[in-house]
Protein backbone atom coordinates (compact mmCIF):
# COMPACT_ATOMS: atom_id res chain seq x y z
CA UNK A 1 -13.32 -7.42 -17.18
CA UNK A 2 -14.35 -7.85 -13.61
CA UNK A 3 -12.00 -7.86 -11.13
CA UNK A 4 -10.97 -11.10 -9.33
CA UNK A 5 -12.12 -11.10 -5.63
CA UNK A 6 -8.95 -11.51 -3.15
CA UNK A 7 -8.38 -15.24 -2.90
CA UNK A 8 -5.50 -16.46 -0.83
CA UNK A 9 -2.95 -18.38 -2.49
CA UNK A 10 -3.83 -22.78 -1.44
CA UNK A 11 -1.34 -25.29 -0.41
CA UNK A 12 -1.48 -26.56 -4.04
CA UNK A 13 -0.57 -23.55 -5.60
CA UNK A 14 2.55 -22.50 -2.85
CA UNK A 15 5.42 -22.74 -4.52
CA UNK A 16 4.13 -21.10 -8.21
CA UNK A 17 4.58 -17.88 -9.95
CA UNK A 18 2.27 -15.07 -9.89
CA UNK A 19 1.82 -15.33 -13.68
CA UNK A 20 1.04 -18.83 -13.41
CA UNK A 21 -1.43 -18.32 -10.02
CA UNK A 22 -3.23 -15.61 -12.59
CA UNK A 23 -3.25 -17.96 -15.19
CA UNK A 24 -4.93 -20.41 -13.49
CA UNK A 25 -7.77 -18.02 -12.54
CA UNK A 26 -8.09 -16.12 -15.91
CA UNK A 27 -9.17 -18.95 -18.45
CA UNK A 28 -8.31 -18.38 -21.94
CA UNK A 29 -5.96 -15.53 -21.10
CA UNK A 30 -1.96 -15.86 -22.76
CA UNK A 31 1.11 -16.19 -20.56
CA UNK A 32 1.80 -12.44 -22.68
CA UNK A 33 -1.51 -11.26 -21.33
CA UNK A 34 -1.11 -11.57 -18.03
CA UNK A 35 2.18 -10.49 -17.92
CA UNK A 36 1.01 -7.75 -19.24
CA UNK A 37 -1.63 -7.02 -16.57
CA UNK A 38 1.49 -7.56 -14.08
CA UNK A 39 3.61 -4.94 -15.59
CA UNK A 40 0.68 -2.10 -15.94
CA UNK A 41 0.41 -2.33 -11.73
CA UNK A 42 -3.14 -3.60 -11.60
CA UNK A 43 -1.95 -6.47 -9.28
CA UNK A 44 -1.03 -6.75 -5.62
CA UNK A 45 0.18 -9.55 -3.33
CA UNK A 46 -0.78 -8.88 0.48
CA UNK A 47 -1.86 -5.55 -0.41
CA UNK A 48 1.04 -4.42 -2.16
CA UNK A 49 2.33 -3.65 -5.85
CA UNK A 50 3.65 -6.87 -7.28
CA UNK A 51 5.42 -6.51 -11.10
CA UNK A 52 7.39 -9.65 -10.98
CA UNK A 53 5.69 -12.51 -12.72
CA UNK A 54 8.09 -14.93 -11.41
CA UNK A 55 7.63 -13.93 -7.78
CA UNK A 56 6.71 -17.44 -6.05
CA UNK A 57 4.16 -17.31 -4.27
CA UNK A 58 3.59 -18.75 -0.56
CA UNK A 59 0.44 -20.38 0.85
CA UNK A 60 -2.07 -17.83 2.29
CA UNK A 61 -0.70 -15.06 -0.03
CA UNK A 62 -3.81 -12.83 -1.06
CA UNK A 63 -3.52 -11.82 -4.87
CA UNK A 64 -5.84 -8.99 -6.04
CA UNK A 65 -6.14 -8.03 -9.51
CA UNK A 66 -7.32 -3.97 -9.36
CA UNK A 67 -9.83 -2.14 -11.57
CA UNK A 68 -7.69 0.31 -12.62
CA UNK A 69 -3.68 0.61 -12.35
CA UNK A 70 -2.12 1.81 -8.97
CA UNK A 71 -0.06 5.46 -9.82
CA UNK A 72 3.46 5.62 -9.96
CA UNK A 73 5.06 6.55 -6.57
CA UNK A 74 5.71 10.37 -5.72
CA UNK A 75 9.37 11.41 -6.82
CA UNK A 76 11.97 12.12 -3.61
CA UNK A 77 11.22 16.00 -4.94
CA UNK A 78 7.30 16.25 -4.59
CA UNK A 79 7.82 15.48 -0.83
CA UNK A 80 7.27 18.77 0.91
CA UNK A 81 9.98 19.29 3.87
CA UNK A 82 8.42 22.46 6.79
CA UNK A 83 11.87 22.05 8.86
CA UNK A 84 15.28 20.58 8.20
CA UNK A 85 18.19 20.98 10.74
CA UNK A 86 20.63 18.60 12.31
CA UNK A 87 18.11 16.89 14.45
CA UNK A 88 14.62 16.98 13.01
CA UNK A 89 12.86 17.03 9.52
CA UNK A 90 8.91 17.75 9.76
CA UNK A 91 7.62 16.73 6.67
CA UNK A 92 3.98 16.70 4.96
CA UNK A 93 3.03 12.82 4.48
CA UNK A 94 0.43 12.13 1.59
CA UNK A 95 -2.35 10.01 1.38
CA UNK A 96 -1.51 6.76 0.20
CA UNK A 97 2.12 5.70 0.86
CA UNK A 98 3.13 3.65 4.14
CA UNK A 99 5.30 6.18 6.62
CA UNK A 100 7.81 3.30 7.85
CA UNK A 101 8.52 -0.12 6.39
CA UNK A 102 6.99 -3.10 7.38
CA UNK A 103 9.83 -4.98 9.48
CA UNK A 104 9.08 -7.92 7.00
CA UNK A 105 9.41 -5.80 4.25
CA UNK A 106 13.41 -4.91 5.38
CA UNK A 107 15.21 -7.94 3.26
CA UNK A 108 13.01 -6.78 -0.05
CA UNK A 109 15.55 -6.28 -3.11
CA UNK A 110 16.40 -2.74 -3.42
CA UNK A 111 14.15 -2.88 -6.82
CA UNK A 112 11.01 -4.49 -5.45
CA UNK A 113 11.23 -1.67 -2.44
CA UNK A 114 11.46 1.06 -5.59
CA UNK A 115 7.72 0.12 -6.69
CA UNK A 116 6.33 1.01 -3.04
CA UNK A 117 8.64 3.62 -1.63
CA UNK A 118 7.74 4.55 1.75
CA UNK A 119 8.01 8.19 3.13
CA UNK A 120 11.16 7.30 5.48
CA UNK A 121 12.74 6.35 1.89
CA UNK A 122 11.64 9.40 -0.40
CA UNK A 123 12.43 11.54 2.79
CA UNK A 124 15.93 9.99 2.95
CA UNK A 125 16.23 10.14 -0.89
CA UNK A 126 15.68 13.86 -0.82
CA UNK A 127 17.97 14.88 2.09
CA UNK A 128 20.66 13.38 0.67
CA UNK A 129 20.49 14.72 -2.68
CA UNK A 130 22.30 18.17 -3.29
CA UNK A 131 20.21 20.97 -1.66
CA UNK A 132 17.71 22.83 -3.01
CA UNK A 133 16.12 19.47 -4.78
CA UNK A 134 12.60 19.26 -3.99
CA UNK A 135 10.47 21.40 -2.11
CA UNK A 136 10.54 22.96 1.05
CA UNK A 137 8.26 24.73 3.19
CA UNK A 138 9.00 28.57 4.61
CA UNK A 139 9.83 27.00 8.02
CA UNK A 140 12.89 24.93 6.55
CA UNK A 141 16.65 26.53 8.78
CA UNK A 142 18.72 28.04 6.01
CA UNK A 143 21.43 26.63 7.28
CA UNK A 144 20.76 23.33 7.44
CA UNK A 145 22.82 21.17 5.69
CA UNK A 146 21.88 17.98 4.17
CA UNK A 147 25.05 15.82 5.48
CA UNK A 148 25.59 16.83 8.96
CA UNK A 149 27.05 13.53 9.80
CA UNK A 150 28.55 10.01 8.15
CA UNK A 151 25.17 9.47 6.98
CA UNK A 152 22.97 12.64 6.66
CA UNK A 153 20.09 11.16 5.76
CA UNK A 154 19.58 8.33 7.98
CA UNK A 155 16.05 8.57 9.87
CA UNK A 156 14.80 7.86 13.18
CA UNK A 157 11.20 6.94 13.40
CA UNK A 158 9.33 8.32 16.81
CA UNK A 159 5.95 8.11 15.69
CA UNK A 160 3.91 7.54 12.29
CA UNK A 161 0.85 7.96 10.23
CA UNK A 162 -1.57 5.08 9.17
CA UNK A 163 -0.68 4.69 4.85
CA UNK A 164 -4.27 6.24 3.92
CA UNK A 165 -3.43 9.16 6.38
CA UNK A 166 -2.01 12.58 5.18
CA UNK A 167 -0.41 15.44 6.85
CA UNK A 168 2.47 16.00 8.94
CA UNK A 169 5.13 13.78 11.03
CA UNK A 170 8.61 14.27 12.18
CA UNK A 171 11.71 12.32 11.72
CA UNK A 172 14.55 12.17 14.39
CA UNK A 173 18.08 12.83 12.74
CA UNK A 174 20.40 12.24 15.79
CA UNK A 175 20.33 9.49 18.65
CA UNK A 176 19.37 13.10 21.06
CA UNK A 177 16.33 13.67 18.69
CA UNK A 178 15.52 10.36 19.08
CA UNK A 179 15.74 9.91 22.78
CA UNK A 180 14.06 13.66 23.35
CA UNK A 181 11.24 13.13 21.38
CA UNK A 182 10.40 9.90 22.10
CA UNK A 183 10.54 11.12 25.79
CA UNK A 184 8.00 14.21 24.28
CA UNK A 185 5.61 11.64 22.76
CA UNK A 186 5.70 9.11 25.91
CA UNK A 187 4.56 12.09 28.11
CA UNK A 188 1.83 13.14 25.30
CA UNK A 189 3.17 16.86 25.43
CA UNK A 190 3.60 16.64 21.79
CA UNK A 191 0.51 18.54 20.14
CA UNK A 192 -1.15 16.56 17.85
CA UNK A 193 -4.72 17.58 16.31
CA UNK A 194 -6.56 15.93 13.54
CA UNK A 195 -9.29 16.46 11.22
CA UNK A 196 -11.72 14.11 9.86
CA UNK A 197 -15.22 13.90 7.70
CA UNK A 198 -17.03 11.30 9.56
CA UNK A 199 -20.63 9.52 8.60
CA UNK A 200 -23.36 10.30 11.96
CA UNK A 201 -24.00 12.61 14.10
CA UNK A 202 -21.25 13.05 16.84
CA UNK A 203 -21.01 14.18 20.47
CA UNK A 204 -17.84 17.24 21.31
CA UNK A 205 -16.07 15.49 24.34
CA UNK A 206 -13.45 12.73 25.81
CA UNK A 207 -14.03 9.45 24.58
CA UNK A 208 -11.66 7.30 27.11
CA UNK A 209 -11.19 3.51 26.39
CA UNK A 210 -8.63 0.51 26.55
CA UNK A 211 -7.71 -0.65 23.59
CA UNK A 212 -6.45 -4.54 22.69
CA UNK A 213 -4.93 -5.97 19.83
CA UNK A 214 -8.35 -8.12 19.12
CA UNK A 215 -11.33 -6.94 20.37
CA UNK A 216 -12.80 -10.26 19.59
CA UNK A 217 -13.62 -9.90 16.07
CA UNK A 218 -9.42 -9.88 14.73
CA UNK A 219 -9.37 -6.01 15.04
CA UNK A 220 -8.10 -3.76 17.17
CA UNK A 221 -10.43 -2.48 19.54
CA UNK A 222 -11.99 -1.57 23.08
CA UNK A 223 -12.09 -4.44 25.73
CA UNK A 224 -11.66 -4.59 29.58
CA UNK A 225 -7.96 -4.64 29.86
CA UNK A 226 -5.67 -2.70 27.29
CA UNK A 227 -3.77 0.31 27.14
CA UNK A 228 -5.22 3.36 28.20
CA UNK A 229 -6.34 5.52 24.90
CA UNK A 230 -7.76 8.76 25.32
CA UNK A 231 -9.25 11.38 22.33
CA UNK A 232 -10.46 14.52 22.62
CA UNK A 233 -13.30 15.50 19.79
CA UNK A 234 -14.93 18.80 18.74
CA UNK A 235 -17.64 18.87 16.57
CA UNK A 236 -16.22 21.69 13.18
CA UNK A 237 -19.26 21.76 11.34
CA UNK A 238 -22.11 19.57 10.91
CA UNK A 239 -23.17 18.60 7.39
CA UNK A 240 -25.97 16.82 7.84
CA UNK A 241 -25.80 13.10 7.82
CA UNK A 242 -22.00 13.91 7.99
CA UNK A 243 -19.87 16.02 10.29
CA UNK A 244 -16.59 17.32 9.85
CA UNK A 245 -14.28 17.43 12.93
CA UNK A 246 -11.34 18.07 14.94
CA UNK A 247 -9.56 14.94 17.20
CA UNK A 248 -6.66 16.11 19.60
CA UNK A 249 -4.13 12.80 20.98
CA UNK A 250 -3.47 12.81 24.82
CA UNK A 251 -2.49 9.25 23.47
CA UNK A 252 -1.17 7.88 20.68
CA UNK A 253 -2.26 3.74 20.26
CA UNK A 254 -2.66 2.77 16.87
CA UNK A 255 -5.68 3.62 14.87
CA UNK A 256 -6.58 5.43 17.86
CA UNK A 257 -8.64 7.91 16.31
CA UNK A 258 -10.10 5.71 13.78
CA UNK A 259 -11.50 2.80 16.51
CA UNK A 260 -12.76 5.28 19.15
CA UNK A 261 -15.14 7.16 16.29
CA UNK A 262 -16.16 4.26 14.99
CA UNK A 263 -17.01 2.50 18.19
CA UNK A 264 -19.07 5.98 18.65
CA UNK A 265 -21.55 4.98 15.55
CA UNK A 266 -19.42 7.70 13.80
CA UNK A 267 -16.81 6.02 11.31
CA UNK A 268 -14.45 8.15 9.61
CA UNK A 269 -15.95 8.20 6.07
CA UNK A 270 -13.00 5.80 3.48
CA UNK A 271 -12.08 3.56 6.40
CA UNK A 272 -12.30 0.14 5.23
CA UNK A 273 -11.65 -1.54 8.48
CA UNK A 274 -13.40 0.37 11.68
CA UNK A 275 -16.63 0.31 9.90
CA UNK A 276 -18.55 -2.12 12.73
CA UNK A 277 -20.65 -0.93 15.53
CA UNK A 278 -20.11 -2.13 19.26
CA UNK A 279 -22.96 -4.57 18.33
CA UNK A 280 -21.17 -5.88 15.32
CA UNK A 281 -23.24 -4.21 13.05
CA UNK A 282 -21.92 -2.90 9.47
CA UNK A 283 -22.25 1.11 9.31
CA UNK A 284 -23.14 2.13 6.00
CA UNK A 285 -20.38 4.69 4.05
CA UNK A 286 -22.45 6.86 1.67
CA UNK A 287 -19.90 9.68 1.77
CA UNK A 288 -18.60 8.91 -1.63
CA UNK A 289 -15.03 9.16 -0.14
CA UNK A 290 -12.00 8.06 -2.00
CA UNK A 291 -9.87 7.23 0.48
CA UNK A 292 -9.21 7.53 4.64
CA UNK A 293 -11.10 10.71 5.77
CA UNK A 294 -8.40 11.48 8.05
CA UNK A 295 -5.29 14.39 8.07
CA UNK A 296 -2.99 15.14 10.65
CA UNK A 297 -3.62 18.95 10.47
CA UNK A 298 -1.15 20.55 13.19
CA UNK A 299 2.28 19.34 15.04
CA UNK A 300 4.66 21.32 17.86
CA UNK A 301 6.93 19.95 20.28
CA UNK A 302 9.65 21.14 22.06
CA UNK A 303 13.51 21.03 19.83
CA UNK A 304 15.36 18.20 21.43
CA UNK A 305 18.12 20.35 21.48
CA UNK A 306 17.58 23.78 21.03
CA UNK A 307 14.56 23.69 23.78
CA UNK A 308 12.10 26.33 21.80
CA UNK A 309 9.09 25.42 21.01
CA UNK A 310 8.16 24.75 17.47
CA UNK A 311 4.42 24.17 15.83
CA UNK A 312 3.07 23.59 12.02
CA UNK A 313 0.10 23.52 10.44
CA UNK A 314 -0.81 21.98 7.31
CA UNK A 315 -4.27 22.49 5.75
CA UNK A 316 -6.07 19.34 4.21
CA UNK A 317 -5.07 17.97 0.30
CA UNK A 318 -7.19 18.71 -2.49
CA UNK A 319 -8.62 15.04 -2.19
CA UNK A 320 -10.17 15.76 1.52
CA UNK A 321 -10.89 19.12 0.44
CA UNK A 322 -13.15 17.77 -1.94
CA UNK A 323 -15.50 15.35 0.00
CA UNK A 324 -15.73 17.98 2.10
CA UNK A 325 -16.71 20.19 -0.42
CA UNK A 326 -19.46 17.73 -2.15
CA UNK A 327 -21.03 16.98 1.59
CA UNK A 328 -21.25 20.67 2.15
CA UNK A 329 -23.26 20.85 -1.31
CA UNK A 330 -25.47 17.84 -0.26
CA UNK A 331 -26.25 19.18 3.63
């Protein structure tokens, strides 16, 4: 069967079910059917997992009906925790899940959230079971304890990594955390480096711009007046119409990294969105890529509290490691 372009949900259909929206579009099919189709995780309303065939549906809602089913989310365990203590938890994000929830996303049933866990959940899920549950990296204080307070496991957010993004990002655990590293981040003395397999040929330097909310096409971009965004690229190895390199933040806007290669002529191979040129121009993705070329590869900051200075590394996942691997075989 092919799969149903993205249509948003019209005025005339606001107010109906998802099984009855699918229905309508899949002639012939029984209410069983697509119910079926529902349940097996193969469809999506505004990009995310929908199994409720009764959810109503509101005007301009996209449904997509996938190829294949989406995987079950990651268990609270599988999450892989470099440093627990009172005020921090470094963690190593995977490809695929959202860091934070959408603030729309906060009044979701407790069961609809379940489908689409987020890292701040599994994260919170796996402090606050009994210790020793899941896995934890050599850097993680033995004497940490997993309830330090009336609610060990709440989590402050102080920065965060786009959903197709892997690698590593750290949680506040205390109101100090929060305030320190926030302070940390707003003075960009946090290190933050990057890899990414991009398609082109790119130039090592300092790629300086402003970037807006809508550049004039609906996404984020470069324009006149903006906040300042600067990137710092080296060129790792070239692999021939590809390149694998290194990004370092002195700023951190959102899909920093992502706009300012792209606007370059050198998207990062996967991205779906920053795939224009300044002229407007699509810009071909022959990488094969599965998903965002893009890992947050190393972290330090300065302990809120402690004051000592503490850095991670975290080398790409299997999935990155792989493109990389096939380009290197094609250059």
């Amino acid at each position: 069967m092919d799969v149903l372009p993205s249509l948003p949900v019209t005025s005339a259909q606001a107010g109906q079910t998802l099984a009855a929206v699918l229905r309508a579009r899949l002639p012939g099919w029984s209410w069983t059917r697509v119910r079926a189709l529902i349940d097996t995780r193969r469809v999506t309303v505004r990009g995310e997992l929908c199994r409720d065939p009764a959810r109503r549906l509101k005007e301009g809602d996209a449904v997509e009906l996938l190829r294949r089913p989406l995987p079950p989310p990651p268990p609270p365990q599988s999450i892989i925790i470099r440093h627990l203590d009172e005020h921090v938890v470094v963690v190593e994000k995977p490809a695929g899940i959202s860091s934070v929830r959408h603030p729309a996303e906060l009044a979701w049933r407790e069961e609809r959230k379940e489908l689409t866990p987020t890292l701040h959940d599994l994260v919170r899920q796996q402090i606050a079971a009994p210790f020793g549950n899941g896995r934890r990296g050599e850097g993680v204080a033995s004497s940490a304890s997993p309830r330090t307070s009336r609610d060990g496991s709440r989590l402050r957010i102080v920065h965060r990594l786009d959903k197709e993004t892997s690698g590593l990002l750290v949680f506040a655990r205390s109101v100090q955390a929060e305030s320190a590293l926030g302070k940390q981040f707003h003075a960009h003395s946090v290190t933050r480096r990057y890899v990414a397999i991009v398609s082109g040929s790119p130039s090592a330097g300092t790629i300086r711009s402003n970037l807006v909310r809508d550049r004039g096409d609906g996404r984020r971009g470069s324009g006149e007046i903006g906040k300042e965004a600067i990137t710092h690229v080296e060129i790792i190895e070239r692999l021939g119409a590809f390149a694998l390199v290194g990004c370092r933040l002195e700023t951190g806007r959102t899909h920093q990294i992502r706009i300012h290669l792209s606007e370059n002529a050198t998207p990062v191979c996967g991205d779906k969105v920053y795939h224009l040129g300044r002229d407007g121009r699509e810009m071909p993705d022959h990488s094969g890529a599965t998903r965002l070329m893009l890992h947050a590869a190393e972290l330090g900051f300065v302990h809120p509290v402690t004051r000592l200075p503490l850095h991670w590394e975290m080398p790409p996942p299997a999935d990155f490691q792989a493109t990389l691997d096939r380009l290197r075989g094609r250059a």
